[in-house]
Protein backbone atom coordinates (compact mmCIF):
# COMPACT_ATOMS: atom_id res chain seq x y z
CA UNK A 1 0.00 0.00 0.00
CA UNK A 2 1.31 2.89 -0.81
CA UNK A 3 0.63 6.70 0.36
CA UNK A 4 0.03 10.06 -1.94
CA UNK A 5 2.60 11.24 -3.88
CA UNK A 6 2.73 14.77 -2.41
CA UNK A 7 4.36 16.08 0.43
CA UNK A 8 1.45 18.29 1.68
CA UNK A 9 -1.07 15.09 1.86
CA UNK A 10 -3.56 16.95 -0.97
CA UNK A 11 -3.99 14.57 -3.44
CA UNK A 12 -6.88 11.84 -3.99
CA UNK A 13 -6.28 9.69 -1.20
CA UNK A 14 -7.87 12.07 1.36
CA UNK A 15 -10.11 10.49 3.18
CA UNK A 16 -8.86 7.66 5.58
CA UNK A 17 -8.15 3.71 3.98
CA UNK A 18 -10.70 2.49 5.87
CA UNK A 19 -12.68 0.03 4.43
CA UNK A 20 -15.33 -0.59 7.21
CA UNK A 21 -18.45 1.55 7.03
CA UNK A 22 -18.40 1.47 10.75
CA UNK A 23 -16.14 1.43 13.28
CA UNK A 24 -16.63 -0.22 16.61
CA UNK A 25 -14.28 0.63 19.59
CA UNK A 26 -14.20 0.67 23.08
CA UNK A 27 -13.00 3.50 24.84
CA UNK A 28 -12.61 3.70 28.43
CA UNK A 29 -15.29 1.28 29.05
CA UNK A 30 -18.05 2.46 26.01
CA UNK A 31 -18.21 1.20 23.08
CA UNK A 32 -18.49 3.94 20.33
CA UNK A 33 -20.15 3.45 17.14
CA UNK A 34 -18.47 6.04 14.51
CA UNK A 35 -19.04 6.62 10.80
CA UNK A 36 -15.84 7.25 9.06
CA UNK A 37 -17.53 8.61 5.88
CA UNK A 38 -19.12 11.57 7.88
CA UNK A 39 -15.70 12.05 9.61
CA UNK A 40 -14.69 10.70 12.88
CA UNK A 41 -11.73 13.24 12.82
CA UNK A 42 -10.87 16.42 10.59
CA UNK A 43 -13.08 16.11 7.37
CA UNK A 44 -10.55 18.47 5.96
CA UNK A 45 -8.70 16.31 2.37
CA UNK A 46 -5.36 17.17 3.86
CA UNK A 47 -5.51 16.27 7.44
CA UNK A 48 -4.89 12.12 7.04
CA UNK A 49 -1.43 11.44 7.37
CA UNK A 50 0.11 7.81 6.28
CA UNK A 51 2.93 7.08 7.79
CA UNK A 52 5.12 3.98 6.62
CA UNK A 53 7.00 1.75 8.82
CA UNK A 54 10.28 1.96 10.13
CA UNK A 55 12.75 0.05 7.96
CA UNK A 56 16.33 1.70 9.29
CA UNK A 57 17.11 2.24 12.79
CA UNK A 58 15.73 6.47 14.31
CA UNK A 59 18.63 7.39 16.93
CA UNK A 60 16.81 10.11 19.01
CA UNK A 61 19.22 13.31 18.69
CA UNK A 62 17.91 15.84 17.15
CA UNK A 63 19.36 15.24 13.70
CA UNK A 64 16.97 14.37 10.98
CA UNK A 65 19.53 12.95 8.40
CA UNK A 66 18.09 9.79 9.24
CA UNK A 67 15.03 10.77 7.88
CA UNK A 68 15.81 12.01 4.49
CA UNK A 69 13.85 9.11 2.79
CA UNK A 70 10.57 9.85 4.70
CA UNK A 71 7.65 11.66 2.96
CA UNK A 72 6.62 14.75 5.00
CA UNK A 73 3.95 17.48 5.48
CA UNK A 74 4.60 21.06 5.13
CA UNK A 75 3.07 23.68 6.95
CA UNK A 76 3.93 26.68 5.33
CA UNK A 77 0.37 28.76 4.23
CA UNK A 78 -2.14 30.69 5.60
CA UNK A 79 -4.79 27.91 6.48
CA UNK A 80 -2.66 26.30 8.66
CA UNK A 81 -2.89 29.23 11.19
CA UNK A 82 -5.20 28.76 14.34
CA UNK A 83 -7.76 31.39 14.62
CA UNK A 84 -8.75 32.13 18.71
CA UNK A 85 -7.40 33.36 21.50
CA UNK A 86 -6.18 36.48 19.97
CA UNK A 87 -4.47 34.21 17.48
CA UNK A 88 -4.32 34.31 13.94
CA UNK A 89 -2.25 34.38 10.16
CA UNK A 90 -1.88 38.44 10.77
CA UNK A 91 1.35 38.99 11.93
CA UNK A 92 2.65 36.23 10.30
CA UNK A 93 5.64 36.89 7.80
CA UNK A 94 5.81 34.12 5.92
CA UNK A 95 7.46 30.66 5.56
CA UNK A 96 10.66 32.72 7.13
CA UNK A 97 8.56 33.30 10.29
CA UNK A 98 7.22 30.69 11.05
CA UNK A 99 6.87 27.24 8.94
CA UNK A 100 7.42 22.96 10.04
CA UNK A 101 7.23 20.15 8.27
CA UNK A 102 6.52 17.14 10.30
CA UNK A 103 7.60 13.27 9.64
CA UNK A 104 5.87 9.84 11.01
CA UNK A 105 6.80 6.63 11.10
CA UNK A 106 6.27 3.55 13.62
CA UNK A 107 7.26 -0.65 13.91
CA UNK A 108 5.28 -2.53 16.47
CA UNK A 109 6.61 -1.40 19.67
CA UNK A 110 6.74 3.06 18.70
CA UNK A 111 5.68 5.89 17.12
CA UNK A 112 8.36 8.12 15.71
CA UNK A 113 8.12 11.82 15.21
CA UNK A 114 10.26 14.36 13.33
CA UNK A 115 9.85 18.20 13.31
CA UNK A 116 11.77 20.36 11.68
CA UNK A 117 10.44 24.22 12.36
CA UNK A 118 11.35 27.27 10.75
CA UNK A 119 11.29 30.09 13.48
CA UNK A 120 13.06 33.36 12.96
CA UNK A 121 12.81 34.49 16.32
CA UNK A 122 13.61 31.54 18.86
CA UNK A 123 12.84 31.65 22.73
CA UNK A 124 13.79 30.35 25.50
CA UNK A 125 10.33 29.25 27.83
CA UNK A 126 8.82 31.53 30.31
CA UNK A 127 5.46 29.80 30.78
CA UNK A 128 6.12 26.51 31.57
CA UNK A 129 8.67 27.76 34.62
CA UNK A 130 5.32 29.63 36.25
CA UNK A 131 4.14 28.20 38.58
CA UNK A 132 0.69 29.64 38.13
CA UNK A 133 -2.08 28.77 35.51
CA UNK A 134 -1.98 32.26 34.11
CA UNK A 135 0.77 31.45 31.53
CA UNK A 136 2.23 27.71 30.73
CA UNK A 137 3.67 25.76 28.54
CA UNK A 138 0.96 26.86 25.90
CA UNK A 139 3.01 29.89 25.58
CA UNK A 140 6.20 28.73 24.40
CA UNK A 141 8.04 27.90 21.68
CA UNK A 142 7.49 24.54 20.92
CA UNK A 143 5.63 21.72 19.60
CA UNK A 144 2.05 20.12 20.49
CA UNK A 145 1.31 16.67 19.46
CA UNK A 146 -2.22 15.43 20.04
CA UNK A 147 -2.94 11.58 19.79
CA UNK A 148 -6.02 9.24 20.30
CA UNK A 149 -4.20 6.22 20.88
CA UNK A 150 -7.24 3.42 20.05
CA UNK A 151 -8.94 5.69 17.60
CA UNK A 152 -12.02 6.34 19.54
CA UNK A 153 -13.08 9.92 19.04
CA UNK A 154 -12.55 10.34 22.44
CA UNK A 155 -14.78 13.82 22.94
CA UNK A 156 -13.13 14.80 26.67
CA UNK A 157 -9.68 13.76 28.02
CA UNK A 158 -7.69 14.50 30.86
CA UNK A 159 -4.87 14.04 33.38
CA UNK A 160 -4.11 10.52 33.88
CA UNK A 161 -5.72 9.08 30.62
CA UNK A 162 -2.74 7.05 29.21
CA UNK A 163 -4.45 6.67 25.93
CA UNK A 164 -5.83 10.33 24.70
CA UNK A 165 -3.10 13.12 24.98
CA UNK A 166 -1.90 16.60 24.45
CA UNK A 167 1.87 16.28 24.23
CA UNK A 168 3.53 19.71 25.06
CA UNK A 169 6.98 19.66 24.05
CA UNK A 170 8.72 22.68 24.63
CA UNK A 171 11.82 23.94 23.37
CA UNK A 172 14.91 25.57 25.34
CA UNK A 173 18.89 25.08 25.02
CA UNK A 174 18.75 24.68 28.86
CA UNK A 175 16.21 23.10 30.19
CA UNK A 176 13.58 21.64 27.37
CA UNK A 177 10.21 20.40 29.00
CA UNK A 178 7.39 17.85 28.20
CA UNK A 179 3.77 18.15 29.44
CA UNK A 180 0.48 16.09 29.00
CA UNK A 181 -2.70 16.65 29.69
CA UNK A 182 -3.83 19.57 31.81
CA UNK A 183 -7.35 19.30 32.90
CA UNK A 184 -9.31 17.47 35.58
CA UNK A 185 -12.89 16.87 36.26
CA UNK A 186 -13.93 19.23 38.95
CA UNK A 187 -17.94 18.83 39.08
CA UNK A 188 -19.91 22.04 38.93
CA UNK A 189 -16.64 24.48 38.30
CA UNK A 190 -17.67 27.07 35.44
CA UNK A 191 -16.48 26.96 31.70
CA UNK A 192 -13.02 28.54 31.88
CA UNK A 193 -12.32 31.29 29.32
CA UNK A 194 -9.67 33.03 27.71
CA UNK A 195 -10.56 36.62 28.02
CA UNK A 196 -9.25 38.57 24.62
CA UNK A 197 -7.64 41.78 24.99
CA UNK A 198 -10.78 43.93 24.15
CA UNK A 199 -12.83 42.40 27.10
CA UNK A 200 -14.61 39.09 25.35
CA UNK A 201 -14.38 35.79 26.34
CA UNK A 202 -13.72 32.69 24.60
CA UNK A 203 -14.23 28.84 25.98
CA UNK A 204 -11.05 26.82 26.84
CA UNK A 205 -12.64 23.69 27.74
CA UNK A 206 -16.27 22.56 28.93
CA UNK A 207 -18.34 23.38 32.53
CA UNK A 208 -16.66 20.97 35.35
CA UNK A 209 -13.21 21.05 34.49
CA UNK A 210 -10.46 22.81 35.69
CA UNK A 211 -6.59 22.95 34.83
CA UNK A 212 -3.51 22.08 36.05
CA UNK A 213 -0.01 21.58 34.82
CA UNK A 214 0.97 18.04 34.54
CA UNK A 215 5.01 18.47 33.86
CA UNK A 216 5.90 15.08 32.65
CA UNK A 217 9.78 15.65 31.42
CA UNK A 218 10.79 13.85 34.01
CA UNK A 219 8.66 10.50 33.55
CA UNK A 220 8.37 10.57 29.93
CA UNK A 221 11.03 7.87 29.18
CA UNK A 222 8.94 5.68 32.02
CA UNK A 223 5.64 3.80 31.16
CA UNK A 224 2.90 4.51 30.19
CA UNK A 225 4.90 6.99 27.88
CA UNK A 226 8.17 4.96 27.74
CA UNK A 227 9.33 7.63 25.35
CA UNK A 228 12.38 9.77 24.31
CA UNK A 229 12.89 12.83 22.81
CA UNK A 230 15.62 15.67 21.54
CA UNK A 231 15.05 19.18 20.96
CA UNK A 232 18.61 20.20 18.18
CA UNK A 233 19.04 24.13 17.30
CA UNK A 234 19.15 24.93 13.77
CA UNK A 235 20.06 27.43 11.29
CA UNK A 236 16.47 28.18 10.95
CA UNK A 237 14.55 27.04 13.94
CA UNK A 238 14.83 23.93 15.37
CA UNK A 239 14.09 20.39 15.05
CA UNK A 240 12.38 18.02 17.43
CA UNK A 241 12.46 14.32 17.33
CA UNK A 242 10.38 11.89 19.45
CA UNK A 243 9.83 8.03 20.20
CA UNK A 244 6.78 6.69 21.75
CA UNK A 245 4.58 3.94 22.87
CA UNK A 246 0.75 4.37 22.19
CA UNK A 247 -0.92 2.28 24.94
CA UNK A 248 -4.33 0.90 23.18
CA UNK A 249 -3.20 1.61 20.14
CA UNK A 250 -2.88 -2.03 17.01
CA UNK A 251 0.71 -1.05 16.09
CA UNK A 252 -0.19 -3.11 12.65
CA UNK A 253 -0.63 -1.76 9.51
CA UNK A 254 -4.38 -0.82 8.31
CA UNK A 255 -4.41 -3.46 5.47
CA UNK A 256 -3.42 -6.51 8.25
CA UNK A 257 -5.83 -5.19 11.04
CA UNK A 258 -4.89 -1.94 12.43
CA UNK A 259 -7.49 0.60 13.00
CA UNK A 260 -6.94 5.32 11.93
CA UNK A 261 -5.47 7.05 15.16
CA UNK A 262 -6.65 10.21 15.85
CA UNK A 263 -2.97 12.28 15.61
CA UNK A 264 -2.96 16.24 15.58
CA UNK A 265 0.55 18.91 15.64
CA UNK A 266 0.63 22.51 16.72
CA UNK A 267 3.75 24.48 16.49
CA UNK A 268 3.69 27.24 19.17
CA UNK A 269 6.13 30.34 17.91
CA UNK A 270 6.31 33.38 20.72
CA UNK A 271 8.53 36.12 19.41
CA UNK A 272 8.93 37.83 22.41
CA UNK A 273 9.95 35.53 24.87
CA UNK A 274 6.90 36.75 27.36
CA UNK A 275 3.56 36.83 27.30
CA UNK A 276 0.94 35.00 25.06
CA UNK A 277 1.60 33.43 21.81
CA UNK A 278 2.43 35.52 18.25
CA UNK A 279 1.43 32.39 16.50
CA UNK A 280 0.46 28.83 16.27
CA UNK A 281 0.67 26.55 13.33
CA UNK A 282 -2.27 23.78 13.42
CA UNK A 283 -2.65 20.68 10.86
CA UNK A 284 -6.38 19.35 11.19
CA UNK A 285 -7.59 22.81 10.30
CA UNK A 286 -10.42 22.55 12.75
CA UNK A 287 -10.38 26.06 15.21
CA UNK A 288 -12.60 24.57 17.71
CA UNK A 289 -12.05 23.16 21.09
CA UNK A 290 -9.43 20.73 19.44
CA UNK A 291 -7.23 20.63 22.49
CA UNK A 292 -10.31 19.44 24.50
CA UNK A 293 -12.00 16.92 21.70
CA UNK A 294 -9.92 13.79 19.74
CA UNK A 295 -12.81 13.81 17.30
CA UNK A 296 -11.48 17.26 15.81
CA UNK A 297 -7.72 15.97 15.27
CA UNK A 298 -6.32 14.49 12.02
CA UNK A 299 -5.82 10.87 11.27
CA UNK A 300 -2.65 9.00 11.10
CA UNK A 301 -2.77 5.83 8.87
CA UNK A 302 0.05 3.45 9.60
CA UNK A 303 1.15 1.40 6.56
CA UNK A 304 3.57 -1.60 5.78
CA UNK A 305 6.85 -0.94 3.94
C-alpha cells in the first residue's frame, strides 16, 4: 500500500483507507459506534497522514539525516494558522517566520516523530517555569502533538488518561520540557475562558473542568509513555524528534488489522519571549475546542513498507 505522492497530503487519497463503514471501539469502558464517511476526525482532504514503517534504525538526537527518505507534510500557508485566542495568520511573515514540516513513522513497539520548524525568532520558555495557571507551557516555543491512541473519538480527556493526549513539548537550550494533559474533572466548576484583549471571552474547555499543569519531562522515558525525545538548534529554527509507545493503540498496519489514530501537531512560535503566543501553526484545520476533543484531530494511517 502505498501513500500520496505529495508532500502536503492533498492529493486523492484524502479520506482515511478504511474500508469498514463502521467502526466499533471501546473507549474507556463504552463502546463507540463512529461513521468514518461523515468524519470521525478532521473532514478536511489534507488532514490524514500515512505514515510507513520503520525500515532503518531512528537514533533520538535531534538530527533528521536519518530521515531524508521519509515523505513529510509542510506547513507553510495561511490555512494552517489557528484562529482564537487572539491568534491568527496576521502577523505572520511568511514561511521565514514561522513554517514545520513534520515526519511519522512507527514498527510494532513506537511511534516516531520528526519536526523540523522554521522560526526566525527563537525563545527560550517563560510559561512553563510559572508556577501559576496564568501562563504555561501553551506559551512557548514549541511543539504540540495530540494523539487518540485506540482511535475512539474520544470527545473529553484528561490528566491521567494514558491513551488520549496533548503532548507539550517545549523547546529551550537549557532546560527543554514535556507536558500532558492539563485538565481534571472538577464537578460544577464554570467553563473557563480566555478573556481577549478587548474584554470578550472565549471557551477553553467545557463546565466541570479545571486545569492544572501536569510536567511530565521527568517520567516521559517511564511507562505509560516509555518515550524519548531531543530538541537540536538549527540554522532556521529547530528540530524536534520523538519516540513513543501508544498504549491501546494495534501497532499493525491498516491493510493486516490496524485501525486510523486520531494524531494532531501545533507548532507554538512566541517572538517575544513573554507573554501569550504571536502564533500557532495547526494541521487538522479545525479552530474549535481541538485541544479538548480527539474527534477534531487528524488521522494517522500506519502502513507496511
Amino acid at each position: 500500500m502505498t501513500p500520496p505522492d505529495n508532500d502536503r497530503g492533498e492529493g486523492k487519497f484524502g479520506a482515511p483507507m478504511i474500508s469498514r463503514t463502521f467502526l466499533t471501539i471501546t473507549c474507556a469502558g463504552l463502546a463507540v459506534f463512529m461513521a468514518a464517511e461523515l468524519g470521525a476526525f478532521s473532514n478536511y482532504p489534507w488532514a490524514t497522514f500515512y505514515a510507513q514503517k520503520r525500515t532503518s534504525p531512528i537514533v533520538i538526537d535531534g538530527d533528521l539525516s536519518d530521515w531524508e527518505n521519509a515523505k513529510g507534510f509542510t506547513m507553510d500557508r495561511e490555512k494552517f494558522f489557528f484562529v482564537g485566542q487572539g491568534m491568527s495568520s496576521a502577523k505572520w511573515g511568511g514561511p521565514s517566520d514561522l513554517s514545520a514540516t513534520f515526519k511519522v513513522q512507527w514498527d510494532e513497539r513506537n511511534l516516531y516523530l520528526a519536526i523540523a520548524v522554521t522560526d526566525d525568532k527563537v525563545t527560550e520558555p517563560h510559561g512553563s517555569l510559572s508556577k501559576g495557571m496564568e501562563t504555561g507551557s501553551w506559551d512557548d516555543d514549541g511543539v504540540e502533538i495530540m494523539l487518540d491512541n485506540d482511535g475512539c473519538g474520544m470527545p473529553r480527556y484528561y490528566i491521567g488518561d494514558p491513551m488520549h493526549h496533548e503532548f507539550h513539548f517545549v523547546f529551550s537550550d537549557k532546560q527543554p520540557f514535556v507536558f500532558d494533559n492539563f485538565w481534571k474533572l472538577q464537578p460544577g466548576a464554570p467553563q473557563a475562558m480566555f478573556r481577549l484583549p478587548d474584554g470578550s471571552a472565549e471557551p477553553l474547555a467545557y463546565p466541570g473542568e479545571v486545569m492544572a499543569k501536569n510536567d511530565i519531562t521527568e517520567v516521559f522515558s517511564h511507562p505509560p509513555y516509555d518515550g524519548k525525545y531531543a530538541f537540536r538548534r538549527t540554522d532556521k529554527g529547530y528540530n524536534l524528534e520523538v519516540r513513543m509507545s501508544l498504549p491501546g493503540a494495534r501497532m499493525v498496519a491498516i491493510n493486516e488489522g490496524g485501525h486510523a489514530i486520531g494524531f494532531d501537531i501545533a507548532i507554538n512560535d512566541n517572538d517575544a519571549g513573554t507573554g501569550p503566543l504571536k502564533q500557532q501553526l495547526h494541521w487538522s484545520g479545525i479552530n474549535d475546542l481541538f485541544w479538548r476533543n480527539c474527534r477534531f484531530f487528524g488521522t494517522l494511517i500506519l502502513l507496511n513498507d
